[in-house]
Structure formats: structure tokens, C-alpha cells
PDB file of N, CA and C in Angstrom:
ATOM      1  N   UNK A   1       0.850  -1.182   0.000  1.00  0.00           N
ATOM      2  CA  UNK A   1       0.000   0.000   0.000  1.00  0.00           C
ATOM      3  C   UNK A   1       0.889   1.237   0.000  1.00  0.00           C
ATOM      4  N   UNK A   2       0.577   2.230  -0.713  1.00  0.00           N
ATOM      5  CA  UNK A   2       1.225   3.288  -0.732  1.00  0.00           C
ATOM      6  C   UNK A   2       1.035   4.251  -0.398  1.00  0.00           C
ATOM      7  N   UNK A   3       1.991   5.336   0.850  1.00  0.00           N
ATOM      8  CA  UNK A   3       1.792   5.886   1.660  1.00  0.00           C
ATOM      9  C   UNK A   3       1.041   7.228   1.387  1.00  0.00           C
ATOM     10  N   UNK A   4       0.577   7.997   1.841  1.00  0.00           N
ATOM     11  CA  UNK A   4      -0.268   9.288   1.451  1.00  0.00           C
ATOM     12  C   UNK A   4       0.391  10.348   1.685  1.00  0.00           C
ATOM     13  N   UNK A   5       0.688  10.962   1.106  1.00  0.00           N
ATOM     14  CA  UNK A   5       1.647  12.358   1.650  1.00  0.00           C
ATOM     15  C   UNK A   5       0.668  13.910   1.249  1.00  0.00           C
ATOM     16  N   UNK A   6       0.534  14.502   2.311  1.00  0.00           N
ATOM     17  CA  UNK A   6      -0.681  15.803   1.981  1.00  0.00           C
ATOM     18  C   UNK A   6       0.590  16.780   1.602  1.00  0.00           C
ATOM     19  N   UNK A   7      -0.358  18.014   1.166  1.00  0.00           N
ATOM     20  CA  UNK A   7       1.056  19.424   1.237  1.00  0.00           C
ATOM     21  C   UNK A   7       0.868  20.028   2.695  1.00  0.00           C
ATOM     22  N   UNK A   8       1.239  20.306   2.833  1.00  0.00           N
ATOM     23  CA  UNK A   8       1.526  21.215   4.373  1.00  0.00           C
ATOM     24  C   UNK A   8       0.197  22.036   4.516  1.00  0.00           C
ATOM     25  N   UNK A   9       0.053  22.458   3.474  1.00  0.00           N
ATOM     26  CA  UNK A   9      -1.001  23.708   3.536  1.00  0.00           C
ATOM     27  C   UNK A   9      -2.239  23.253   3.883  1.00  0.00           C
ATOM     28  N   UNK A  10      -2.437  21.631   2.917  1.00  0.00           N
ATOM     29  CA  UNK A  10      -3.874  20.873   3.289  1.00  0.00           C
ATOM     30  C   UNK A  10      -3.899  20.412   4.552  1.00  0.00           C
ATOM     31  N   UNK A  11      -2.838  20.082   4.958  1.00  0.00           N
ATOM     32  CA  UNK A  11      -2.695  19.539   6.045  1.00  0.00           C
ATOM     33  C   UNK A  11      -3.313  20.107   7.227  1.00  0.00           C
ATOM     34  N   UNK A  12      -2.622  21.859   7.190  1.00  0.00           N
ATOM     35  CA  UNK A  12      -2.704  22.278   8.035  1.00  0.00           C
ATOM     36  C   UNK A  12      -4.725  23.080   8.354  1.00  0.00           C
ATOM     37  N   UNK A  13      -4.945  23.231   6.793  1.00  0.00           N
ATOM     38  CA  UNK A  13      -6.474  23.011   6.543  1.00  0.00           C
ATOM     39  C   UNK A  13      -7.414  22.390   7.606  1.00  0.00           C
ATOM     40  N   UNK A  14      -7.148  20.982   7.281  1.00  0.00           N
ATOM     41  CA  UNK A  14      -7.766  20.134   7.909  1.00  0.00           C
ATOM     42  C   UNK A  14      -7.657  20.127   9.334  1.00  0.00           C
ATOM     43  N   UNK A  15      -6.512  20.163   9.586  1.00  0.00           N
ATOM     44  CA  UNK A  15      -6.404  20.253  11.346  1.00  0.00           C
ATOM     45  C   UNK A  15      -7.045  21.487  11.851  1.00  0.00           C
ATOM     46  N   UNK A  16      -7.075  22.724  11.368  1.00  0.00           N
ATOM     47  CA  UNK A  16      -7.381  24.011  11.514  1.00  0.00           C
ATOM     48  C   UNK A  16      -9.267  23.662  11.679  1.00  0.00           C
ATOM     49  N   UNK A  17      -9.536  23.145  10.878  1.00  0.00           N
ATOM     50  CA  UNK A  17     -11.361  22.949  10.698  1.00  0.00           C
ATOM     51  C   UNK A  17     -11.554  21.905  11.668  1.00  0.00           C
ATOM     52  N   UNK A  18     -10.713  20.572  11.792  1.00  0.00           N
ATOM     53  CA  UNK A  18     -11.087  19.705  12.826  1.00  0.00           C
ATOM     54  C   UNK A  18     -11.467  20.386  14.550  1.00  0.00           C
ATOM     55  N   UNK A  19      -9.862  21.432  14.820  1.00  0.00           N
ATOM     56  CA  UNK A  19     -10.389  22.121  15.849  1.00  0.00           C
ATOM     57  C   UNK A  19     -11.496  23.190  16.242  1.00  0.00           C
ATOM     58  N   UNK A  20     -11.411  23.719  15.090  1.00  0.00           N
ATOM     59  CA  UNK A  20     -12.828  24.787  14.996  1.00  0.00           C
ATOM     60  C   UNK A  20     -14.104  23.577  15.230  1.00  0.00           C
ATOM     61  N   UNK A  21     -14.525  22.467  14.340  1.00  0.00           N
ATOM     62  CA  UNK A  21     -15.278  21.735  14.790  1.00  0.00           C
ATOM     63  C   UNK A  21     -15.639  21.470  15.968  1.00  0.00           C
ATOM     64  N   UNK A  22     -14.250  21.223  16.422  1.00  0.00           N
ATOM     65  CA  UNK A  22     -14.201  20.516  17.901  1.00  0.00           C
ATOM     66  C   UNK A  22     -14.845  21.934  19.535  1.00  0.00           C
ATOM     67  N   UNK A  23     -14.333  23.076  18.816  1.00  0.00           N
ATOM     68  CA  UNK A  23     -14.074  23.636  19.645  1.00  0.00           C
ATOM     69  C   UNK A  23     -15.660  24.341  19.842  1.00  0.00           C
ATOM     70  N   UNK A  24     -16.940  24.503  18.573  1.00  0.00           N
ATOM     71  CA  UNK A  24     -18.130  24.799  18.164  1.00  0.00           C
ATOM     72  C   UNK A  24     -18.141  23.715  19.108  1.00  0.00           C
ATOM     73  N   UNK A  25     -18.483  22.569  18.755  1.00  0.00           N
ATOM     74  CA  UNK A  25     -19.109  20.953  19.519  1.00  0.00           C
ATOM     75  C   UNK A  25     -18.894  21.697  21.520  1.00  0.00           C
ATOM     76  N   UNK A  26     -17.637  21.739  21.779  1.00  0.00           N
ATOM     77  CA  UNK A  26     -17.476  22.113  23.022  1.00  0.00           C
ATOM     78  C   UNK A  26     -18.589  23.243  23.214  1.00  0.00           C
ATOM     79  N   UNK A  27     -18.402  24.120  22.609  1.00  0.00           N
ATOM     80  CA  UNK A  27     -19.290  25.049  23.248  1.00  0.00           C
ATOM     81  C   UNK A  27     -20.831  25.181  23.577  1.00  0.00           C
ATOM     82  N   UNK A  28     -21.578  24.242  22.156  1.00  0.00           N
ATOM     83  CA  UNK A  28     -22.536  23.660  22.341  1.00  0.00           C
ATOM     84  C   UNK A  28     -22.853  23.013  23.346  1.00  0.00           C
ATOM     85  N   UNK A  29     -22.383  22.106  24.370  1.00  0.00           N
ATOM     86  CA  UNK A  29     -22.210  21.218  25.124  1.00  0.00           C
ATOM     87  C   UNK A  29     -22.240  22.235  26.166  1.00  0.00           C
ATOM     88  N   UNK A  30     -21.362  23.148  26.455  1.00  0.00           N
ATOM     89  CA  UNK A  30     -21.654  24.301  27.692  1.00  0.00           C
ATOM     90  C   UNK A  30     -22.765  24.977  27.682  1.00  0.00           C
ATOM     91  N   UNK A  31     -22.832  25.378  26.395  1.00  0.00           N
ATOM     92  CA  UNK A  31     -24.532  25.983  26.695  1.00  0.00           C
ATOM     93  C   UNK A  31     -26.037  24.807  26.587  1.00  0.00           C
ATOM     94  N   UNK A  32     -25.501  23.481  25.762  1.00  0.00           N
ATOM     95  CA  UNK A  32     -26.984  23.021  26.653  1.00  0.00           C
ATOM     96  C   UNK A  32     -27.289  22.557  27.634  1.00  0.00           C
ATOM     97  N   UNK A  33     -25.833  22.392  28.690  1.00  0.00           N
ATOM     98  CA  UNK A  33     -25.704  22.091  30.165  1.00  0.00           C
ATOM     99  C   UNK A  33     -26.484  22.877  30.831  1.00  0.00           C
ATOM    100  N   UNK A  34     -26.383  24.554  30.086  1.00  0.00           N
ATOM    101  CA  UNK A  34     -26.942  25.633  30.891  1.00  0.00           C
ATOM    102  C   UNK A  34     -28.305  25.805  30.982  1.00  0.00           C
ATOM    103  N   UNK A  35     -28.585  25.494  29.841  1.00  0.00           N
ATOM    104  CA  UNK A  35     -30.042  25.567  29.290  1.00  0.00           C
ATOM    105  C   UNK A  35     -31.009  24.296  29.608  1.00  0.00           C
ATOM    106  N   UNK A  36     -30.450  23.468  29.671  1.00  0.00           N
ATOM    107  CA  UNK A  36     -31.321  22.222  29.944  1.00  0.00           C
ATOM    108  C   UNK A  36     -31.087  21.068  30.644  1.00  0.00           C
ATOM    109  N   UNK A  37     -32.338  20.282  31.281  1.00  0.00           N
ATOM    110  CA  UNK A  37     -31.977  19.882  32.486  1.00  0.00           C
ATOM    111  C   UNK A  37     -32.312  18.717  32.338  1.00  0.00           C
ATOM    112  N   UNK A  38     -31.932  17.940  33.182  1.00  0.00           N
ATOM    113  CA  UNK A  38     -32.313  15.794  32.698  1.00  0.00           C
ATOM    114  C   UNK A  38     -32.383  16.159  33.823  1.00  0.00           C
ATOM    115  N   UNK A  39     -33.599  14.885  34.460  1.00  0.00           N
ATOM    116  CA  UNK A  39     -33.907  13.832  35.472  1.00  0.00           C
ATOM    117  C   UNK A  39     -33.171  13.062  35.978  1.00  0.00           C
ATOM    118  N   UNK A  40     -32.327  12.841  37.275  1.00  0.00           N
ATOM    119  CA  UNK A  40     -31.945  12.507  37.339  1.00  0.00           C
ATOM    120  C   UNK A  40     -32.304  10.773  37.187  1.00  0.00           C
ATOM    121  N   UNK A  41     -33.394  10.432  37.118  1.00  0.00           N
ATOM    122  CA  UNK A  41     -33.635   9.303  36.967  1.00  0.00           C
ATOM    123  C   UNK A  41     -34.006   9.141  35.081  1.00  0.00           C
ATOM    124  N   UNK A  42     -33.658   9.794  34.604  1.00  0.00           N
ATOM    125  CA  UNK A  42     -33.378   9.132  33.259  1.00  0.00           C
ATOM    126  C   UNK A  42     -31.938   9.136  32.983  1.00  0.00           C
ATOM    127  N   UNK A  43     -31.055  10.201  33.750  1.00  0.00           N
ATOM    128  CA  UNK A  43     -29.536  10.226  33.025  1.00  0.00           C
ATOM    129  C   UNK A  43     -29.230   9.149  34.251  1.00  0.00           C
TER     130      UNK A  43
END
């Protein structure tokens, strides 16, 4: 199998959007902690 080699630039693309992803997802997660509430007998 032959190995994959990106350019730097895509590379750095992708990692750049993975964390923005990541970092949207996080924040989502803080605000629907804030906003909304589970039972403790369903979570």
C-alpha cells in the first residue's frame, strides 16, 4: 500500500477545521448544560 503524503497547507487546513469543529461541539455542550436539564432518573 502506498503511503499518502498531503502538502503542508492541506494539512494544516484540515487540522485548523477539525479544531474549529471541535471547539463549536465544546461550546454547544456548555450551553446546553446551561439551558437544559435531565432527570436525574433518566440520566
Amino acid at each position: 500500500m502506498d503511503e499518502l503524503k498531503l502538502d503542508e497547507a492541506i494539512s494544516k487546513v484540515i487540522v485548523d477545521g477539525t479544531l474549529k469543529g471541535y471547539l463549536q461541539y465544546l461550546e454547544e455542550r456548555k450551553s446546553k448544560k446551561e439551558s437544559m436539564s435531565v432527570s436525574g432518573a433518566y440520566a
